[in-house]
PDB file of N, CA and C in Angstrom:
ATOM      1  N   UNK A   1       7.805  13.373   7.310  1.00  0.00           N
ATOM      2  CA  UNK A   1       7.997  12.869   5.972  1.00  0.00           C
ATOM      3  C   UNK A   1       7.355  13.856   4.994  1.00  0.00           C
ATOM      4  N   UNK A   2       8.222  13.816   4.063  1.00  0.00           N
ATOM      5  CA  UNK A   2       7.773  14.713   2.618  1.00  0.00           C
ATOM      6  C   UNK A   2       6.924  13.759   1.838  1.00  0.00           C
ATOM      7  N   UNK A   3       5.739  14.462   1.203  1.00  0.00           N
ATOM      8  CA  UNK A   3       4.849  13.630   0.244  1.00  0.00           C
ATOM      9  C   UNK A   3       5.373  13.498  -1.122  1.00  0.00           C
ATOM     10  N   UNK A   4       5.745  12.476  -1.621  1.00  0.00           N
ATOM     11  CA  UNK A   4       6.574  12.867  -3.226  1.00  0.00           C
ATOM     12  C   UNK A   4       5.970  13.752  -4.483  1.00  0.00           C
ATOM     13  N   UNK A   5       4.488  13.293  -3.835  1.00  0.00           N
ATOM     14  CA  UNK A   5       3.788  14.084  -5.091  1.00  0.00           C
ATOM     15  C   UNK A   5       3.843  15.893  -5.055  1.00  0.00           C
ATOM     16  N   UNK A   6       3.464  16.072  -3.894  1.00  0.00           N
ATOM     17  CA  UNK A   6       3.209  17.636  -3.678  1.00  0.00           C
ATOM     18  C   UNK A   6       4.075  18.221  -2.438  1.00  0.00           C
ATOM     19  N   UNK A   7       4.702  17.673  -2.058  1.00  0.00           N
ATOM     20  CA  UNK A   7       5.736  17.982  -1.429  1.00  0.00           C
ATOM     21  C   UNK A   7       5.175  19.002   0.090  1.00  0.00           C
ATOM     22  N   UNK A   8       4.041  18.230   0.385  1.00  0.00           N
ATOM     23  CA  UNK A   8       3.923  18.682   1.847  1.00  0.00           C
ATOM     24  C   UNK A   8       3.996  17.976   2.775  1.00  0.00           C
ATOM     25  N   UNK A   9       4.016  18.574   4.126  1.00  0.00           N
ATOM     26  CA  UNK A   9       4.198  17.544   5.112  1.00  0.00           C
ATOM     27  C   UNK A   9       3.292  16.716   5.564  1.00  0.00           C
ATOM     28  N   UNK A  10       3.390  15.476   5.456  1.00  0.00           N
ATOM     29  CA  UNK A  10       2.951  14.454   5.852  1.00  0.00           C
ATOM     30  C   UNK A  10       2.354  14.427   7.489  1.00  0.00           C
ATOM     31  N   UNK A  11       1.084  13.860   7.617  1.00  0.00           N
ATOM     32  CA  UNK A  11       1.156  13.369   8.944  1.00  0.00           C
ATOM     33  C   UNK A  11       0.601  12.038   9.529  1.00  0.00           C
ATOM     34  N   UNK A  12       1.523  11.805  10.466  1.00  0.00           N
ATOM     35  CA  UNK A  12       1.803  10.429  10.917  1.00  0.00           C
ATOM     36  C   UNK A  12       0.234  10.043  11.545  1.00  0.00           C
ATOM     37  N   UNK A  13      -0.326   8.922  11.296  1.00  0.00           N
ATOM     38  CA  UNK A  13      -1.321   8.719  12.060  1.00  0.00           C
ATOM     39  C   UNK A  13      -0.778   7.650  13.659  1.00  0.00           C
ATOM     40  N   UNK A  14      -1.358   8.053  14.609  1.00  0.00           N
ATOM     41  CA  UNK A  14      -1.252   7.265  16.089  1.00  0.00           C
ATOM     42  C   UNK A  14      -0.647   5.859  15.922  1.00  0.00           C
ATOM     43  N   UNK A  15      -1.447   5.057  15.356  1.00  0.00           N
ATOM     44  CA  UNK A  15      -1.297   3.716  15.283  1.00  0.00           C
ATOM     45  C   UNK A  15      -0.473   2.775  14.724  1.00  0.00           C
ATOM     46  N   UNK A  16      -0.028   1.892  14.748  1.00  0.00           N
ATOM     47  CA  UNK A  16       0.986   1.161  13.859  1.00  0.00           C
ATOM     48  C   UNK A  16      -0.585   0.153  12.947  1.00  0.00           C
ATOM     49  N   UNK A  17      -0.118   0.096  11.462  1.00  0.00           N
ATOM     50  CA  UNK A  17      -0.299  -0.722  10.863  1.00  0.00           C
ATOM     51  C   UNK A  17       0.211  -2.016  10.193  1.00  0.00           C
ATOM     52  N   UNK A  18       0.088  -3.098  11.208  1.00  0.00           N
ATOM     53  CA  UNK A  18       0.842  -3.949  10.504  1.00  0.00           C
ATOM     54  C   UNK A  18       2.835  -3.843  10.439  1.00  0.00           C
ATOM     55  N   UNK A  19       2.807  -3.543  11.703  1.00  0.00           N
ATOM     56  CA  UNK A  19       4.508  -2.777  12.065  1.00  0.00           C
ATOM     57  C   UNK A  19       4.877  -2.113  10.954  1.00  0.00           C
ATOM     58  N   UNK A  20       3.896  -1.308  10.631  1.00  0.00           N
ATOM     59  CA  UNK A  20       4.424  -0.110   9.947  1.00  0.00           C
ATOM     60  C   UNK A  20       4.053   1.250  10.070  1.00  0.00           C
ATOM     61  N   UNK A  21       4.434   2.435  10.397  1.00  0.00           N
ATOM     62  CA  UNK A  21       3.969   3.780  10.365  1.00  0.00           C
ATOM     63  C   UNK A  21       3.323   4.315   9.424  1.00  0.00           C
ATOM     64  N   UNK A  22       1.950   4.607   9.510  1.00  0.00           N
ATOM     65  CA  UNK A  22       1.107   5.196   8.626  1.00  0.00           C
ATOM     66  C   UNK A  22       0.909   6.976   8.209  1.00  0.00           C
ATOM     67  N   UNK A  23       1.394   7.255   7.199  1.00  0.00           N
ATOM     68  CA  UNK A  23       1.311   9.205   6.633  1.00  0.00           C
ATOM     69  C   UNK A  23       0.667   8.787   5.983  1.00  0.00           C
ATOM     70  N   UNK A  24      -0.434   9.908   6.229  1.00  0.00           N
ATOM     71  CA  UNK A  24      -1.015  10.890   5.016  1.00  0.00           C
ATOM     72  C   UNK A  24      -0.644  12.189   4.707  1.00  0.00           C
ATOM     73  N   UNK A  25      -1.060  12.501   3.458  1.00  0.00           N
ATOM     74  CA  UNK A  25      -0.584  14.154   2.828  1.00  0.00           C
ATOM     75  C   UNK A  25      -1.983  14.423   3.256  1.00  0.00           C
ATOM     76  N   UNK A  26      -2.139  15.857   4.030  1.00  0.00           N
ATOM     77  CA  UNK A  26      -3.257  16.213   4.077  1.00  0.00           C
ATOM     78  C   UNK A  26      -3.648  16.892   2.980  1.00  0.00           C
ATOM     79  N   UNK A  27      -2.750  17.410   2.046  1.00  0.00           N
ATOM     80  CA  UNK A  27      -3.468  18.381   0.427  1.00  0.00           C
ATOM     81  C   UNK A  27      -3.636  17.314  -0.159  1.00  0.00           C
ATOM     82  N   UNK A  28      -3.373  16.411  -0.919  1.00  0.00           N
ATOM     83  CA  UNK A  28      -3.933  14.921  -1.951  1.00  0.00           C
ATOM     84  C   UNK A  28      -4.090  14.217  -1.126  1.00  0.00           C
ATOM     85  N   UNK A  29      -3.898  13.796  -0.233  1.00  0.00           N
ATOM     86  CA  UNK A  29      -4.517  12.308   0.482  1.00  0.00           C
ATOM     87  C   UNK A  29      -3.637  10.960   0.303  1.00  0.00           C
ATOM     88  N   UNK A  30      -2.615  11.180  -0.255  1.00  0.00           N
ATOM     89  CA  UNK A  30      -1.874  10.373  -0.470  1.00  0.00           C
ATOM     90  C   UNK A  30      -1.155   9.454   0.560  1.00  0.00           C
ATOM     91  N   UNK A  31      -0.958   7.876   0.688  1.00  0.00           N
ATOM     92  CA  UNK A  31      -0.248   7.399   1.741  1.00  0.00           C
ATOM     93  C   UNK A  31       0.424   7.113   1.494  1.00  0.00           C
ATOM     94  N   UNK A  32       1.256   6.803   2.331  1.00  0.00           N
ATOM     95  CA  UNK A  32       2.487   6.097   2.784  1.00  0.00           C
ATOM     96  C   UNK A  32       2.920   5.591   3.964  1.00  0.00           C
ATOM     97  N   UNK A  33       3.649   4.071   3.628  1.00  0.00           N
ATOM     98  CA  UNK A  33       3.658   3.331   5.301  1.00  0.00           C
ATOM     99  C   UNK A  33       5.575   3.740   5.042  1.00  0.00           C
ATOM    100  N   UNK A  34       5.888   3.622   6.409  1.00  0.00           N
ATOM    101  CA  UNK A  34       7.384   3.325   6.691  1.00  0.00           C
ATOM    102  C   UNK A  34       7.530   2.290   7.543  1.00  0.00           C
ATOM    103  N   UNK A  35       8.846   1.157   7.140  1.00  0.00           N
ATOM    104  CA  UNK A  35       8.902   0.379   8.098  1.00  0.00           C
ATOM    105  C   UNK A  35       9.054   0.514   9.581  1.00  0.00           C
ATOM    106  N   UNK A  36       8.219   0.015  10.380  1.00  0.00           N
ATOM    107  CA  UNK A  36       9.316   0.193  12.068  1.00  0.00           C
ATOM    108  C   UNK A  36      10.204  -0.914  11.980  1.00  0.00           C
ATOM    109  N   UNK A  37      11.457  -0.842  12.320  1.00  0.00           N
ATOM    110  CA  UNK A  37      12.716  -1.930  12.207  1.00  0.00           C
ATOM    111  C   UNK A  37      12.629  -2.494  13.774  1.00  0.00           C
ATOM    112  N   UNK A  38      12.766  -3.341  14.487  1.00  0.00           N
ATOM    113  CA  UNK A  38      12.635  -4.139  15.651  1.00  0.00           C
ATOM    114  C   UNK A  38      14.639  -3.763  15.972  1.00  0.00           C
ATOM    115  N   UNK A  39      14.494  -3.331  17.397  1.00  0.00           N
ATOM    116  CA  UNK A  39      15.666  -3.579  17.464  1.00  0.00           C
ATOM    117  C   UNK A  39      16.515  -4.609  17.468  1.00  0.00           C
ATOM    118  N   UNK A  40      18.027  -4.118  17.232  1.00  0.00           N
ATOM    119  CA  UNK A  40      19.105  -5.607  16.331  1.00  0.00           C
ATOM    120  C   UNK A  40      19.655  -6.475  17.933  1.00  0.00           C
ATOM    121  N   UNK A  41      19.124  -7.425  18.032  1.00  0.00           N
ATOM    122  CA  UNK A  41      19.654  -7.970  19.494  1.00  0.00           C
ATOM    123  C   UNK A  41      21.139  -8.198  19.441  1.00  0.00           C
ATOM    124  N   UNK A  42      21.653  -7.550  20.548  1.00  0.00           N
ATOM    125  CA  UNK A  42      23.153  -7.555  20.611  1.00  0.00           C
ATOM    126  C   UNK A  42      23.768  -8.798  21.403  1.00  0.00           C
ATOM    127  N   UNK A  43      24.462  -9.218  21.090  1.00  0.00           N
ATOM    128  CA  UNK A  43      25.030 -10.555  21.667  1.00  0.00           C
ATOM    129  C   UNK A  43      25.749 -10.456  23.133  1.00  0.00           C
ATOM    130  N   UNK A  44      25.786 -11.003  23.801  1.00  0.00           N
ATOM    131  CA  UNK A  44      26.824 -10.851  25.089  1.00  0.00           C
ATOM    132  C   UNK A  44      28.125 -11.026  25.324  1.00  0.00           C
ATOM    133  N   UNK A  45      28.649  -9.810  25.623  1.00  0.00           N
ATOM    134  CA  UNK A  45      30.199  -9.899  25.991  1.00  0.00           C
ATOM    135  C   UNK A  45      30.558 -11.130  26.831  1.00  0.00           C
ATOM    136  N   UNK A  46      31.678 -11.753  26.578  1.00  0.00           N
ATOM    137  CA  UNK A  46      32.229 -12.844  27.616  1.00  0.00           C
ATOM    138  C   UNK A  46      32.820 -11.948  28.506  1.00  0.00           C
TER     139      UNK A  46
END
């Protein structure tokens, strides 16, 4: 992920927060979460 402010690369920290993916910008410090989406359960063929 791109940081909006300064436009460097982001890095992902290990852990999920709250089912969400945690970046930081390492030049400003800036965060950002992204959702994790749960996969879409598919129904069964007859």
């Amino acid at each position: 992920m791109i940081c909006p402010r300064c436009k460097a690369a982001m890095i992902e920290l290990k852990r999920t927060f709250h089912k969400q993916r945690k970046w930081v910008c390492p030049d400003c410090g800036r965060i950002r979460f992204q959702k994790v989406r749960p996969p879409v359960p598919r129904r069964p063929t007859r």
